[in-house]
C-alpha atoms as a PDB file:
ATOM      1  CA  UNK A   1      -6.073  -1.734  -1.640  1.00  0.00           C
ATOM      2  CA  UNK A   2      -6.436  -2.448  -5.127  1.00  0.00           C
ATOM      3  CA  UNK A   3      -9.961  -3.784  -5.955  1.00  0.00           C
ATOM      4  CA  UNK A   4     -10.297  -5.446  -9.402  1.00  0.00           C
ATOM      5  CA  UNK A   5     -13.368  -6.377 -11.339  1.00  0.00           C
ATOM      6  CA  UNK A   6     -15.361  -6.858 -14.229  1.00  0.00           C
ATOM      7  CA  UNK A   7     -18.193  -3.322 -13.540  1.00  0.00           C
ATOM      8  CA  UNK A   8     -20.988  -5.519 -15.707  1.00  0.00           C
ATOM      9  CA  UNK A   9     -20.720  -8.498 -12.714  1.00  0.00           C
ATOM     10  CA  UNK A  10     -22.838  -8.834  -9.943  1.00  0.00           C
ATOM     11  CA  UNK A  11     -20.971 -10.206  -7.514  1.00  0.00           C
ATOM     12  CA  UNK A  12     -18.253  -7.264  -7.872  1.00  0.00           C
ATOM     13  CA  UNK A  13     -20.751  -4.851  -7.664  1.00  0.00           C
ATOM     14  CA  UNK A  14     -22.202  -6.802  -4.917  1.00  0.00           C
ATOM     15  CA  UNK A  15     -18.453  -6.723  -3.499  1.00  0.00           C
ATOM     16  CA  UNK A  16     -17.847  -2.746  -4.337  1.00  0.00           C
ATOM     17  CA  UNK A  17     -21.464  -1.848  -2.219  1.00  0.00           C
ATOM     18  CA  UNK A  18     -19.718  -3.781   1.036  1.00  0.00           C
ATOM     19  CA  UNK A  19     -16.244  -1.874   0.561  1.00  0.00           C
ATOM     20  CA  UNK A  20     -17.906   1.551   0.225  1.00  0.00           C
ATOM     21  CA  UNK A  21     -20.373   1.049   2.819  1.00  0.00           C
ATOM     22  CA  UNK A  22     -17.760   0.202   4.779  1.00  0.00           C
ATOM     23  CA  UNK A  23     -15.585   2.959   4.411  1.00  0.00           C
ATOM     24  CA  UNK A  24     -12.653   0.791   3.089  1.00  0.00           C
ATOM     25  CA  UNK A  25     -10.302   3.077   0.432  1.00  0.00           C
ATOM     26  CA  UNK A  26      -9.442   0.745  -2.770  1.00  0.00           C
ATOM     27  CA  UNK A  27      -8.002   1.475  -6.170  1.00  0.00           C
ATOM     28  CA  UNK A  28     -10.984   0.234  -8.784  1.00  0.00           C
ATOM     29  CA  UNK A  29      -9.242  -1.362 -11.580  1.00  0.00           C
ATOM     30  CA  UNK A  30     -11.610  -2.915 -14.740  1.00  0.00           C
ATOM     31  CA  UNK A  31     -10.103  -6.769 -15.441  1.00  0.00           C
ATOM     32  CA  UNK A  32     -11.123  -6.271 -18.806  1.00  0.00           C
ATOM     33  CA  UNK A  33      -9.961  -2.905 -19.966  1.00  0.00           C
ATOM     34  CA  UNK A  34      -6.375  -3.624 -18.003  1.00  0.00           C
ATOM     35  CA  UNK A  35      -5.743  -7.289 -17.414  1.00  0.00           C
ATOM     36  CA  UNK A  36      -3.526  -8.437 -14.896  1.00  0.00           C
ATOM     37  CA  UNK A  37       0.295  -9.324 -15.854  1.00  0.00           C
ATOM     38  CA  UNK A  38       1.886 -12.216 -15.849  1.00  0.00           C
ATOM     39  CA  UNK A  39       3.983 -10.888 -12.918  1.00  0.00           C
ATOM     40  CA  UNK A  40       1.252  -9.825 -11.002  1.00  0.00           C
ATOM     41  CA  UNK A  41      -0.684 -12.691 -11.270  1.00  0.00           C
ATOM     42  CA  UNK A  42       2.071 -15.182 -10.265  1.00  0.00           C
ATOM     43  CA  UNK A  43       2.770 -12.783  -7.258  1.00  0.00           C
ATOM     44  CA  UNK A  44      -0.821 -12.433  -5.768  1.00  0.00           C
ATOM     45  CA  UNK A  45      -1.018 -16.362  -6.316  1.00  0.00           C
ATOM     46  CA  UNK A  46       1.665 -16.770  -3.853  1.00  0.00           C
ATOM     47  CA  UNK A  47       0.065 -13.891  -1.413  1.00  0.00           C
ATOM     48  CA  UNK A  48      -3.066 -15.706  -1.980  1.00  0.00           C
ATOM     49  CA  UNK A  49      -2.616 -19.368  -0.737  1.00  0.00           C
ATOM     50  CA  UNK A  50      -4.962 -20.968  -2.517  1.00  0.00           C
ATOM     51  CA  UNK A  51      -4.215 -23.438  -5.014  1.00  0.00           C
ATOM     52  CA  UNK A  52      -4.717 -21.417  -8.772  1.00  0.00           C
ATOM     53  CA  UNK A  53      -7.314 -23.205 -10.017  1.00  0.00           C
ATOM     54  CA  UNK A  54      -9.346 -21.113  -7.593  1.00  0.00           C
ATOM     55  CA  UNK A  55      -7.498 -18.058  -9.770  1.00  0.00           C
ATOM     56  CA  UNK A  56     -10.016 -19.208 -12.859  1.00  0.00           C
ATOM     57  CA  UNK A  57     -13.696 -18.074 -13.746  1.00  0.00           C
ATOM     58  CA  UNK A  58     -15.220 -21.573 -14.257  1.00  0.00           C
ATOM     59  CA  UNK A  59     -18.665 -19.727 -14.834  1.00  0.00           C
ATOM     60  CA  UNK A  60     -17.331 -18.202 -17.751  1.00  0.00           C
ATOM     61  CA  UNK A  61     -17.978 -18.375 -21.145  1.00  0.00           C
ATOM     62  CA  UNK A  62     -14.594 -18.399 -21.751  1.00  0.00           C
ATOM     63  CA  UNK A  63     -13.941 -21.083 -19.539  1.00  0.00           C
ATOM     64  CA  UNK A  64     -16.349 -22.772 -21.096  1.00  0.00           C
ATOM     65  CA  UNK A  65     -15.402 -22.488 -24.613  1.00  0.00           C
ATOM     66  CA  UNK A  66     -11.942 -23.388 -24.386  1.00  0.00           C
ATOM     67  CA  UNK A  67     -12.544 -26.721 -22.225  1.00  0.00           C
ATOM     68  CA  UNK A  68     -10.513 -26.217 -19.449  1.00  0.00           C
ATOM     69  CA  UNK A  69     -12.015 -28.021 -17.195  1.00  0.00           C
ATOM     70  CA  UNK A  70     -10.356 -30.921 -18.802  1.00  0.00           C
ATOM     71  CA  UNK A  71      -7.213 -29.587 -20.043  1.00  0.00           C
ATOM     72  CA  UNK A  72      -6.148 -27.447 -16.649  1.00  0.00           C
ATOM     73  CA  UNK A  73      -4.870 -30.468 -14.855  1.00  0.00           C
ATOM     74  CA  UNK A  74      -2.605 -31.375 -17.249  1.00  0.00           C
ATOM     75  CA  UNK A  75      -0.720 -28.044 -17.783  1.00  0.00           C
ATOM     76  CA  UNK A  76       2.081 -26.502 -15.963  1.00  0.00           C
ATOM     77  CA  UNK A  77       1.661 -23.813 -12.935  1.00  0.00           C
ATOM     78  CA  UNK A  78       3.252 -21.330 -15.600  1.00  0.00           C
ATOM     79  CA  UNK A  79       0.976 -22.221 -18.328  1.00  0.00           C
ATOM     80  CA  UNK A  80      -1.893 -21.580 -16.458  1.00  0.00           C
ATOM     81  CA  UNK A  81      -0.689 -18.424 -15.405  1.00  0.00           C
ATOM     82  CA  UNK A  82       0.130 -17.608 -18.633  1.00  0.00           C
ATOM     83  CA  UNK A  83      -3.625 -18.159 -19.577  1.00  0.00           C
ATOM     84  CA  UNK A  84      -4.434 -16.415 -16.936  1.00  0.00           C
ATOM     85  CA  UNK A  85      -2.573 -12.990 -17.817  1.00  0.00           C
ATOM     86  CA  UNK A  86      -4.036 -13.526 -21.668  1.00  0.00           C
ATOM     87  CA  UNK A  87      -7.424 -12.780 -20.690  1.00  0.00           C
ATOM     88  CA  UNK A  88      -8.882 -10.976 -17.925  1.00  0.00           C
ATOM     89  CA  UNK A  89     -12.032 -12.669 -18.626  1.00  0.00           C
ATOM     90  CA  UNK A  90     -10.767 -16.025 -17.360  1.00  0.00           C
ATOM     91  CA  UNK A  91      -9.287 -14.692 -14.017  1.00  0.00           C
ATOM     92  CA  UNK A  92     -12.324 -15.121 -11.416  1.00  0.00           C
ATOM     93  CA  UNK A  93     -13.214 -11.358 -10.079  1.00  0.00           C
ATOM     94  CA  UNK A  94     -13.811  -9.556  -8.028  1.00  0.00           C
ATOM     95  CA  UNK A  95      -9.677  -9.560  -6.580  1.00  0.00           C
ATOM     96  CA  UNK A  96      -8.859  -7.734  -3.714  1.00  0.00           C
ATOM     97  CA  UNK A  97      -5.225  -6.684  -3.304  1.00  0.00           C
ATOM     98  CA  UNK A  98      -3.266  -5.189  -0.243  1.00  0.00           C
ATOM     99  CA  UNK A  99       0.041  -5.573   0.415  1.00  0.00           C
ATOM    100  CA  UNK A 100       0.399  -9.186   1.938  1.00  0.00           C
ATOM    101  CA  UNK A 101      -3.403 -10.443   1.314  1.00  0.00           C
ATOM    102  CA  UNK A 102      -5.386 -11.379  -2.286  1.00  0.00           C
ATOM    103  CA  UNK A 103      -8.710 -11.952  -1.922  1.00  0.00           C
ATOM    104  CA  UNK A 104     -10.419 -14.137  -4.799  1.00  0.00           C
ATOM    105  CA  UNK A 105     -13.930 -14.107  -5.378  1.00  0.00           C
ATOM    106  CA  UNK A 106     -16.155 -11.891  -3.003  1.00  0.00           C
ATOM    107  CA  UNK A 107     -17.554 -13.740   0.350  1.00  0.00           C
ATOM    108  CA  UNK A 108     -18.661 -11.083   2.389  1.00  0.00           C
ATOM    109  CA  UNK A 109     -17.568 -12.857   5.601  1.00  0.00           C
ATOM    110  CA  UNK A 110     -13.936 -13.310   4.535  1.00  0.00           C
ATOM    111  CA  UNK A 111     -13.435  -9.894   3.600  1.00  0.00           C
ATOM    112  CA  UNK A 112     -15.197  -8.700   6.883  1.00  0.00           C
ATOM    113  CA  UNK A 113     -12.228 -11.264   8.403  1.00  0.00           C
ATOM    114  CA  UNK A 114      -9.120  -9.513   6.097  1.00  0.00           C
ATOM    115  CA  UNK A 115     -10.408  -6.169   5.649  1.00  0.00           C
ATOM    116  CA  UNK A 116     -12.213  -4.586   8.630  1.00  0.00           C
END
């Protein structure tokens, strides 16, 4: 599993307590230092089912700044994931990757349901 987050968040390091003291192997990968592609991003939105705005840190300062609340639904599916693979600091974290499942966000009772 490939577990990637932002190490300065709570809620990943909330996310990487459950996964070790659960015994669950992952790759740790930091969002920041190595972003996600473009490729991989469109893939693990497919794997993911959920629609992509739930792909994007609306907490963030980022967010924030650049207004996207308003200008999001009026862009294209590939310029959003475009965005998306420009700054890992948009993408919402923590992400949890295996090979048919993404996991976006950490809520401790939908991992329990994917992971265990």
């Amino acid at each position: 599993m490939l577990f990637i987050c932002y190490p300065k968040c709570g809620t990943c390091q909330k996310a990487r307590k459950w996964l070790d003291e659960n015994k669950i192997a992952y790759d740790s990968r930091d969002i920041k230092e190595q972003r996600p592609a473009l490729e991989e991003l469109r893939d693990w939105y497919k794997k993911s089912g959920l629609p992509l705005k739930k792909f994007f840190n609306t907490s963030g300062q980022l967010y924030k700044e650049m207004a996207l609340k308003d200008k999001l639904p009026a862009m294209s599916e590939e310029e959003q994931l475009k965005l998306l693979a420009g700054d890992g600091m948009l993408v919402k974290r923590p992400l949890a990757v295996t090979g048919s499942k993404v996991l976006v966000g950490f809520r401790q009772e939908e991992w329990e349901e994917l992971l265990k």
